[in-house]
C-alpha atoms as a PDB file:
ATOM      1  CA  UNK A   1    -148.329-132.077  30.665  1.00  0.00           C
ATOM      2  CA  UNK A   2    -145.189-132.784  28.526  1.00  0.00           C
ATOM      3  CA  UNK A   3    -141.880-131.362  30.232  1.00  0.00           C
ATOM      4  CA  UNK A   4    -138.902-131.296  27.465  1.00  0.00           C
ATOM      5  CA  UNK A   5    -135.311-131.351  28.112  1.00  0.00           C
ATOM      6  CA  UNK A   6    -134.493-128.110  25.512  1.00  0.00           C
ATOM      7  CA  UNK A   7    -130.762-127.938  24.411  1.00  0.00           C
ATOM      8  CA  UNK A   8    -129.973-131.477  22.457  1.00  0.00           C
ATOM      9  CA  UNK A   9    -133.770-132.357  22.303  1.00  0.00           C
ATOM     10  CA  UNK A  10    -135.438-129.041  21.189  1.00  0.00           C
ATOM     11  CA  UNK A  11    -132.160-126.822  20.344  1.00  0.00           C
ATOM     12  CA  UNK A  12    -129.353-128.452  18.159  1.00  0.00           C
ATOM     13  CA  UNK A  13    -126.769-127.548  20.865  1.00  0.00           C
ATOM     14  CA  UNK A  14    -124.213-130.219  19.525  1.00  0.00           C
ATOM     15  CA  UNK A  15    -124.192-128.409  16.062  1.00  0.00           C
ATOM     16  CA  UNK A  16    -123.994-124.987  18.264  1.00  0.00           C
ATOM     17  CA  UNK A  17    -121.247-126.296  20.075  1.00  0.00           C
ATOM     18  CA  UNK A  18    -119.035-127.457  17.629  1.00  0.00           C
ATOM     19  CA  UNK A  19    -119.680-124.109  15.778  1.00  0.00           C
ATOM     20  CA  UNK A  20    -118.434-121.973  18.839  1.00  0.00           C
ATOM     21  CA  UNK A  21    -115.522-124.199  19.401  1.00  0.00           C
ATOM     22  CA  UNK A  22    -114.390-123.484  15.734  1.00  0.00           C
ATOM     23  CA  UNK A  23    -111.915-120.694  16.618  1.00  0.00           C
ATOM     24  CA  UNK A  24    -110.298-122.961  19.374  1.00  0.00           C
ATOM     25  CA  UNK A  25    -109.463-125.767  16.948  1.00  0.00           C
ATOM     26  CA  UNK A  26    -107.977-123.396  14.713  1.00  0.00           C
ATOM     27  CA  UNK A  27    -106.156-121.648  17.444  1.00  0.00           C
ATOM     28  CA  UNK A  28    -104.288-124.920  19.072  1.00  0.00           C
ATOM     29  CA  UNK A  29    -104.603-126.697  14.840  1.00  0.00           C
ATOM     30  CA  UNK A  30    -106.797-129.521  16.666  1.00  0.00           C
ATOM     31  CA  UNK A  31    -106.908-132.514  14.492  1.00  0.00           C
ATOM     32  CA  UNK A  32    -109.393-133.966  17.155  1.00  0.00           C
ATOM     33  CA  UNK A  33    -112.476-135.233  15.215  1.00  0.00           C
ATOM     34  CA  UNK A  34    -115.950-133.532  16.002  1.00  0.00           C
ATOM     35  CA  UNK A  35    -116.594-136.816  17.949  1.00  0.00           C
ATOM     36  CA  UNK A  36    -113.595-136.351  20.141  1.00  0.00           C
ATOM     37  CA  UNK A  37    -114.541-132.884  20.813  1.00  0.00           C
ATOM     38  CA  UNK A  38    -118.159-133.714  21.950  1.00  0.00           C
ATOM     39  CA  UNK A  39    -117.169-136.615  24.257  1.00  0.00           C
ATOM     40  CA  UNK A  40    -114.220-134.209  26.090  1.00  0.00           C
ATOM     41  CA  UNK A  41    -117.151-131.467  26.486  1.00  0.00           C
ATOM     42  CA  UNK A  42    -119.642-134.355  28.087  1.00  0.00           C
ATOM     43  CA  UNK A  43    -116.889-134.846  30.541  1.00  0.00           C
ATOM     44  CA  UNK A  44    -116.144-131.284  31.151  1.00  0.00           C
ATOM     45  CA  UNK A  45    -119.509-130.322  31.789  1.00  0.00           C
ATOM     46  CA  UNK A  46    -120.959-133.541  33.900  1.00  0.00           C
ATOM     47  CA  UNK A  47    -117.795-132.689  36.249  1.00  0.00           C
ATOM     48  CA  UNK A  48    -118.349-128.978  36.989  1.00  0.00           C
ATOM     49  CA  UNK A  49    -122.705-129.604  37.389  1.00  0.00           C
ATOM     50  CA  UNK A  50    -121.909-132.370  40.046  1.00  0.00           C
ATOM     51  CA  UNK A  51    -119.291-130.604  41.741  1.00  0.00           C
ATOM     52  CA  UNK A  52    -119.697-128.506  44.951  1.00  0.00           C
ATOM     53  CA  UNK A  53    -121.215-125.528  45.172  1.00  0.00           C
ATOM     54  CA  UNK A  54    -123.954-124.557  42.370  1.00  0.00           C
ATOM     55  CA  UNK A  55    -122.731-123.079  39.519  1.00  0.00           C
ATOM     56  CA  UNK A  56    -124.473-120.863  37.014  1.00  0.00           C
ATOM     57  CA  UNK A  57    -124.564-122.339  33.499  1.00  0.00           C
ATOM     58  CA  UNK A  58    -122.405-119.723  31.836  1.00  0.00           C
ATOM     59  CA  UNK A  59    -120.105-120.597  34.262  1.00  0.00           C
ATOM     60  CA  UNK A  60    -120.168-123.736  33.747  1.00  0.00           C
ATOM     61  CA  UNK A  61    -119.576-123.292  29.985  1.00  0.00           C
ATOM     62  CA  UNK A  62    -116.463-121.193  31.167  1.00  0.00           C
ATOM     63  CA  UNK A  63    -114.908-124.170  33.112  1.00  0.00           C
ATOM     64  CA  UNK A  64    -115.520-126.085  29.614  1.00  0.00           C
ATOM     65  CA  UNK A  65    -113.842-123.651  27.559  1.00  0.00           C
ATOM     66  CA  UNK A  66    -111.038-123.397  30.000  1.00  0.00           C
ATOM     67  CA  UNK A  67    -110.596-127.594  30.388  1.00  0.00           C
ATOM     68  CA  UNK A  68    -110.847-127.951  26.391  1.00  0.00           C
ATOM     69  CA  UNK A  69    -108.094-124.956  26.879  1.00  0.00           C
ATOM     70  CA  UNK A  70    -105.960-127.728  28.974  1.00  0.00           C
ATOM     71  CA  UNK A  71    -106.815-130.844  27.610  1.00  0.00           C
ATOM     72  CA  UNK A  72    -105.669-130.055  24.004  1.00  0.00           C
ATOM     73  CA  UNK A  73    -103.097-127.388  24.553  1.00  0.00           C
ATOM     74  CA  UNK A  74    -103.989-124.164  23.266  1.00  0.00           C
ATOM     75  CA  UNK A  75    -102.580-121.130  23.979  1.00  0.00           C
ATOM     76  CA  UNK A  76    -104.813-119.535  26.849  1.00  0.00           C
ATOM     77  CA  UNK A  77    -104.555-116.343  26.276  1.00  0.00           C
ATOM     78  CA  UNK A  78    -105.887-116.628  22.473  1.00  0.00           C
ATOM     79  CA  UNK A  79    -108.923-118.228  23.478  1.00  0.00           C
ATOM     80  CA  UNK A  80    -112.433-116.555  24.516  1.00  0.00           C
ATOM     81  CA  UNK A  81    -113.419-118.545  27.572  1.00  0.00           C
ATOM     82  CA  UNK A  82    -117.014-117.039  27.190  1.00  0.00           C
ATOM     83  CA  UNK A  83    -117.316-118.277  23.556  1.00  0.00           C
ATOM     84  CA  UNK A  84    -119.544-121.030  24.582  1.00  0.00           C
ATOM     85  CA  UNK A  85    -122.056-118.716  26.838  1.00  0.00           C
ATOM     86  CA  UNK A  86    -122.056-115.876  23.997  1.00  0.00           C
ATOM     87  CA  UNK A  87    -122.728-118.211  21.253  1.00  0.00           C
ATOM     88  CA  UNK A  88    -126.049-120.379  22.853  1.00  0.00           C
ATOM     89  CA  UNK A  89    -128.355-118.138  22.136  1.00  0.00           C
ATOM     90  CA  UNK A  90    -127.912-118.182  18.391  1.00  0.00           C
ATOM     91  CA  UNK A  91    -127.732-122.322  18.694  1.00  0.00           C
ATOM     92  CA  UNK A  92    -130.262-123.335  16.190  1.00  0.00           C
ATOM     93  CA  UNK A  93    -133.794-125.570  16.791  1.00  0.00           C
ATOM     94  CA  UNK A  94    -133.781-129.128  15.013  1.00  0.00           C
ATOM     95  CA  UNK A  95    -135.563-128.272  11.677  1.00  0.00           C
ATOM     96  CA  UNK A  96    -139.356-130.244  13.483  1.00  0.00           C
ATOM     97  CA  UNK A  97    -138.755-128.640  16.688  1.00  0.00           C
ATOM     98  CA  UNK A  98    -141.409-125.230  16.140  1.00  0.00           C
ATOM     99  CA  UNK A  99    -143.803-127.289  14.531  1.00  0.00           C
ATOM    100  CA  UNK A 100    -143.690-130.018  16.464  1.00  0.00           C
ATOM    101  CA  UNK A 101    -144.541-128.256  19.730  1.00  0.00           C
ATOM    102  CA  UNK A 102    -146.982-126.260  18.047  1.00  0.00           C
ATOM    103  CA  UNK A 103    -149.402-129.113  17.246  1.00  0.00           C
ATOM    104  CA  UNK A 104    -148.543-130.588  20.608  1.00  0.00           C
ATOM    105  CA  UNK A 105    -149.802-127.531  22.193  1.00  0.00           C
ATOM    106  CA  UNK A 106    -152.729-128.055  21.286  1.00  0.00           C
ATOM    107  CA  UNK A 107    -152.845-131.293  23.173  1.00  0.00           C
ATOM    108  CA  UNK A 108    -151.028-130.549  26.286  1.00  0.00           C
ATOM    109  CA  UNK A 109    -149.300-127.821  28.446  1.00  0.00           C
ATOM    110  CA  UNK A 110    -145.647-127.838  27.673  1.00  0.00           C
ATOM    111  CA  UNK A 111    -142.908-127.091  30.082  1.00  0.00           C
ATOM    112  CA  UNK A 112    -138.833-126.414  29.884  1.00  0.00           C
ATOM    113  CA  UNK A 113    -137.114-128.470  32.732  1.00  0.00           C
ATOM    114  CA  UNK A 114    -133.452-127.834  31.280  1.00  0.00           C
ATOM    115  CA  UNK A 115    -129.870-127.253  32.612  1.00  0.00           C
ATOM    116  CA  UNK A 116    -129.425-123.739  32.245  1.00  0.00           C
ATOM    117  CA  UNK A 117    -129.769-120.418  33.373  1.00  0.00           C
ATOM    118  CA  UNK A 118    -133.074-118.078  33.429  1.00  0.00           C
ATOM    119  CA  UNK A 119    -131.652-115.412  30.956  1.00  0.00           C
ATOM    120  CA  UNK A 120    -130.019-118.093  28.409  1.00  0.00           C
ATOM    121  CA  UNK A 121    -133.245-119.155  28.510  1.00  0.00           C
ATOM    122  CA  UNK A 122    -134.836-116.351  27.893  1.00  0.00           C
ATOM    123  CA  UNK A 123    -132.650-116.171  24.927  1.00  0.00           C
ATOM    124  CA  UNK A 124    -133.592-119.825  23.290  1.00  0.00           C
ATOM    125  CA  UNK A 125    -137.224-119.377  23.884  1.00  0.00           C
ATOM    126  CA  UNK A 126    -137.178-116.872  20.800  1.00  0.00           C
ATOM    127  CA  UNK A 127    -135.821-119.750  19.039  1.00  0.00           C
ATOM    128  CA  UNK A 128    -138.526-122.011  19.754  1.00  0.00           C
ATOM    129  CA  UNK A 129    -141.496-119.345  19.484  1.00  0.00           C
ATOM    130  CA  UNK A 130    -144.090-121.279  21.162  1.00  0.00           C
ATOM    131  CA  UNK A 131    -144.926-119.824  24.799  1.00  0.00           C
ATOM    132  CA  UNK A 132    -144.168-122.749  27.723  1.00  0.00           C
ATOM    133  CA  UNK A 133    -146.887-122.773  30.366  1.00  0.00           C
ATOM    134  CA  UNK A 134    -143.536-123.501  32.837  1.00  0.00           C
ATOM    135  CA  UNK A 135    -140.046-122.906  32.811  1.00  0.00           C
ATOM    136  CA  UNK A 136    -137.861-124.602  35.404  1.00  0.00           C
ATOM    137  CA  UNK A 137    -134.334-124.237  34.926  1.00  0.00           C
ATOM    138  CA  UNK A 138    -131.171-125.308  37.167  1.00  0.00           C
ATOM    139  CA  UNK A 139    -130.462-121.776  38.031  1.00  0.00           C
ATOM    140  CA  UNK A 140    -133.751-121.854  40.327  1.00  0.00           C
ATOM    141  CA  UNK A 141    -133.377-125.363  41.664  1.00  0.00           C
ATOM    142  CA  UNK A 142    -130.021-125.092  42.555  1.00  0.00           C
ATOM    143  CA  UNK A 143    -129.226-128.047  41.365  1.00  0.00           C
ATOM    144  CA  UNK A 144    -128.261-129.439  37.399  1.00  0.00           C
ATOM    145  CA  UNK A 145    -130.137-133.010  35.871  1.00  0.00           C
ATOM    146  CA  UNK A 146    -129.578-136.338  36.922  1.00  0.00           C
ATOM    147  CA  UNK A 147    -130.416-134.888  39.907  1.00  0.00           C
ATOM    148  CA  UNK A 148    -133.967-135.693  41.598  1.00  0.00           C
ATOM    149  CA  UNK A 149    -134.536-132.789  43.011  1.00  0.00           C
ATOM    150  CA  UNK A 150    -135.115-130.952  39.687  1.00  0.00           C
ATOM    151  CA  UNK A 151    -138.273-133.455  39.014  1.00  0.00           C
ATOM    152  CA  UNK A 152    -139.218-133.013  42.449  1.00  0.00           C
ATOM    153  CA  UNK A 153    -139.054-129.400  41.554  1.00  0.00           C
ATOM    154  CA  UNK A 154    -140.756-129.164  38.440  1.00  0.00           C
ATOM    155  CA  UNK A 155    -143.681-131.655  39.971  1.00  0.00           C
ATOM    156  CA  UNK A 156    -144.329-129.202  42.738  1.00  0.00           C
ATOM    157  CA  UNK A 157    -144.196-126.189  40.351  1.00  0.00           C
ATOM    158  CA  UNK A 158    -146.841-127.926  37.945  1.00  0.00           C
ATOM    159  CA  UNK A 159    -148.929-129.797  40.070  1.00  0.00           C
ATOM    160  CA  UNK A 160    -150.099-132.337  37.610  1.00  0.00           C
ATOM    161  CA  UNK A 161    -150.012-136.052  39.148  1.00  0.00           C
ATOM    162  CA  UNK A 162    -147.197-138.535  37.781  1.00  0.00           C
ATOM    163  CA  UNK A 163    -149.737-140.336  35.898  1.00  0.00           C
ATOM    164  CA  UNK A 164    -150.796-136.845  33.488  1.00  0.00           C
ATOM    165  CA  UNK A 165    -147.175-136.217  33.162  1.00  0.00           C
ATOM    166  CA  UNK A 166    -144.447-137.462  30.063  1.00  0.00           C
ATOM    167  CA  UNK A 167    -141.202-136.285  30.119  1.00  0.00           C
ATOM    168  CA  UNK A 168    -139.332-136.054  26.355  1.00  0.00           C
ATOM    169  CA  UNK A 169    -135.507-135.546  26.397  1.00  0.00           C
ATOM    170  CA  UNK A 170    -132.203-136.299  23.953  1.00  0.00           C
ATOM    171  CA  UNK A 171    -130.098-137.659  27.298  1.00  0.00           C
ATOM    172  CA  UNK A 172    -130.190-141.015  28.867  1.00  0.00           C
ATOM    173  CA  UNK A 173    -128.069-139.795  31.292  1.00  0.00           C
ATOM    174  CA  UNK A 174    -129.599-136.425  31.880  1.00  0.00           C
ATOM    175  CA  UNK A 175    -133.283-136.898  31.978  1.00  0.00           C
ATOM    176  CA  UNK A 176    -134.326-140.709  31.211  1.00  0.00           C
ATOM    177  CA  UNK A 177    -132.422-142.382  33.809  1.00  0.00           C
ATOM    178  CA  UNK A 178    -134.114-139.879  36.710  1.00  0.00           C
ATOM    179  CA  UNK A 179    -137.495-140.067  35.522  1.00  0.00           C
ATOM    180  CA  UNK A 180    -137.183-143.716  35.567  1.00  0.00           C
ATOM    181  CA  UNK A 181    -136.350-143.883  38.799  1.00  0.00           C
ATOM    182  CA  UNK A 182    -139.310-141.425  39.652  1.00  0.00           C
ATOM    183  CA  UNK A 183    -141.794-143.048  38.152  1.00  0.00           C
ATOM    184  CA  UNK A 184    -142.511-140.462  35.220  1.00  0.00           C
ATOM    185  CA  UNK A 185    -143.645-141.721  31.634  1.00  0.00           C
ATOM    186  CA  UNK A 186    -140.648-140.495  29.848  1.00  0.00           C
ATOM    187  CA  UNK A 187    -139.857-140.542  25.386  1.00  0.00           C
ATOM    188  CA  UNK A 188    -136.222-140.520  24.791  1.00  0.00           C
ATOM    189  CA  UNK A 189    -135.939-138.528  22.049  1.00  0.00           C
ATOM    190  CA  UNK A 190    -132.673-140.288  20.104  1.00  0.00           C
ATOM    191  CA  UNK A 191    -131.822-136.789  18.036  1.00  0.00           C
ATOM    192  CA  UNK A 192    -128.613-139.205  17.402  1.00  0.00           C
ATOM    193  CA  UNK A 193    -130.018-142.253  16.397  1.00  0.00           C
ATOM    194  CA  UNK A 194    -128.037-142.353  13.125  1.00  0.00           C
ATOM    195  CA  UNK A 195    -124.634-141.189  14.557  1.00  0.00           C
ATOM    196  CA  UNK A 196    -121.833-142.943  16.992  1.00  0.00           C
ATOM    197  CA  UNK A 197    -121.884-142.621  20.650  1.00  0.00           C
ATOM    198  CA  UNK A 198    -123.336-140.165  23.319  1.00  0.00           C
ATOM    199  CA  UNK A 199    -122.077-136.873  21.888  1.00  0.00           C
ATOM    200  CA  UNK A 200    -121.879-133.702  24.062  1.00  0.00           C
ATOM    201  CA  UNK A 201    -123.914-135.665  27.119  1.00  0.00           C
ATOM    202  CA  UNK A 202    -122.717-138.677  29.317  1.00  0.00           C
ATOM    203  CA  UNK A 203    -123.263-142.264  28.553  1.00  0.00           C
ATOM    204  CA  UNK A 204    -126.481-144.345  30.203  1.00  0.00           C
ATOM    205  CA  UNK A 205    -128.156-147.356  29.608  1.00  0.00           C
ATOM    206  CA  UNK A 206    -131.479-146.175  30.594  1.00  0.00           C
ATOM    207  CA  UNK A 207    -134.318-147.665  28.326  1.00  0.00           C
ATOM    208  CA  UNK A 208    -136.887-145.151  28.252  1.00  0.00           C
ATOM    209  CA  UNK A 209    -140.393-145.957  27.648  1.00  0.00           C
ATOM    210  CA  UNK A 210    -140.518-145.078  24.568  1.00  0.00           C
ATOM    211  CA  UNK A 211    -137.732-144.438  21.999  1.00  0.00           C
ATOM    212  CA  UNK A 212    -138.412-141.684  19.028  1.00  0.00           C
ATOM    213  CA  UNK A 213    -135.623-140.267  16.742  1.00  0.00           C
ATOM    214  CA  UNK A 214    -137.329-136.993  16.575  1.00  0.00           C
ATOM    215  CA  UNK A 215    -140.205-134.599  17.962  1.00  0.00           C
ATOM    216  CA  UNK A 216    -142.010-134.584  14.440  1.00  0.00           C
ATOM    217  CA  UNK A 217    -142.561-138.481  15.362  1.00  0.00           C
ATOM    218  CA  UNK A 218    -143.829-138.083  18.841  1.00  0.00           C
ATOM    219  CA  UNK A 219    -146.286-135.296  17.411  1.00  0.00           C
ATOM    220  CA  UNK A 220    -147.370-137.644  14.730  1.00  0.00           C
ATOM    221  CA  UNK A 221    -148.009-140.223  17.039  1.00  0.00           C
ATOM    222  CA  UNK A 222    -150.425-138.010  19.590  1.00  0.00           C
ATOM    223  CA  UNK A 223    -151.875-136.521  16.548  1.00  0.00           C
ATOM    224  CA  UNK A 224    -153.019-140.544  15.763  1.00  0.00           C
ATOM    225  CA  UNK A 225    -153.616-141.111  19.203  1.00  0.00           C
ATOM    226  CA  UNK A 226    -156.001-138.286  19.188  1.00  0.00           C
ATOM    227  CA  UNK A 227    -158.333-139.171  15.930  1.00  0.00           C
END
């Protein structure tokens, strides 16, 4: 069984991001660099997942729209606070990603265990094209990654022991650093291995056991693995 982290490891969610937050930089003239607009989102969004009570995903991306809002001083009432929500499920796969888990498929079952909501889901998956044997999303746990109790989850859902299970994700913070800690073979898949900094998720030193800077690699390497 290979679990994958989707948006930033299977869906390009940083270039999706960016793309809905166009209309806000024009709005407030932002002269923030795409950089600067990632990192403020990281923070947004770690902040409103670890808060309190559970929070749906496209609420979550409201409370983003509405801090970026704040933080760089746009006008409120010119800006569509559900621009992030209405815009993910056009968010484009990296150009490997369909391939990739097609000839992994034939290897393995492959399962979603990603921050988001059932019906954004729902969404993506026609993105991706290839059918997941599980999907386990925050919505049903209750609960968003680093959180344990989403691996606990997604163990008890599958049923496969530790040792028949590899967990690929783009976030250190996210998905490496708990899977470490839980004793599941994880692949951090560095989508940003030739840009600066985290991006649109938090910073972590986490090694991971095994470091790839894209899916078409870790295919390639099963595929050799396999002959």
């Amino acid at each position: 069984m290979i679990t994958f982290d989707c948006y930033g490891t299977l869906i390009d969610w940083e270039t999706g991001i960016l793309n809905a937050l166009r209309p806000l930089r024009e709005t407030a003239h932002l002269r923030a660099s795409d950089r600067e607009m990632l990192e403020a989102y990281a923070l947004l969004e770690s902040a409103l997942e670890s808060g309190g009570d559970h929070l749906r995903y496209r609420d979550v991306l409201r409370g983003v729209m509405r801090g970026l809002t704040q933080r760089f001083g746009a006008a409120a009432d010119k800006v569509d606070l559900d621009a992030l929500s209405q815009s993910l499920p056009q968010w484009p796969a990296f150009p490997d990603t369909v391939e990739s888990l097609r000839r992994l498929k034939k290897h393995y079952q492959l399962a979603i265990l990603s921050n988001t909501d059932d019906d954004l889901f729902a969404e993506t998956a026609r993105m991706l094209q290839v059918p997941f044997d599980f999907v386990i999303t925050a919505e049903q746990v209750g609960t968003y990654k680093p959180s344990h109790r989403n691996f606990v989850h997604a163990h008890q859902i599958i049923g496969v022991p530790k040792e028949k299970w590899l967990h690929a994700a783009q976030s250190r913070f996210h998905d490496i650093a708990p899977a470490r800690a839980l004793g599941i073979s994880n692949v951090w898949v560095n989508r940003r291995h030739d840009k600066d900094g985290d991006g649109a998720t938090s910073m972590s030193a986490a090694q991971p056991d095994l470091a790839v800077p894209d899916l078409k690699t870790l295919a390639d390497l099963v595929d050799a693995a396999r002959r």
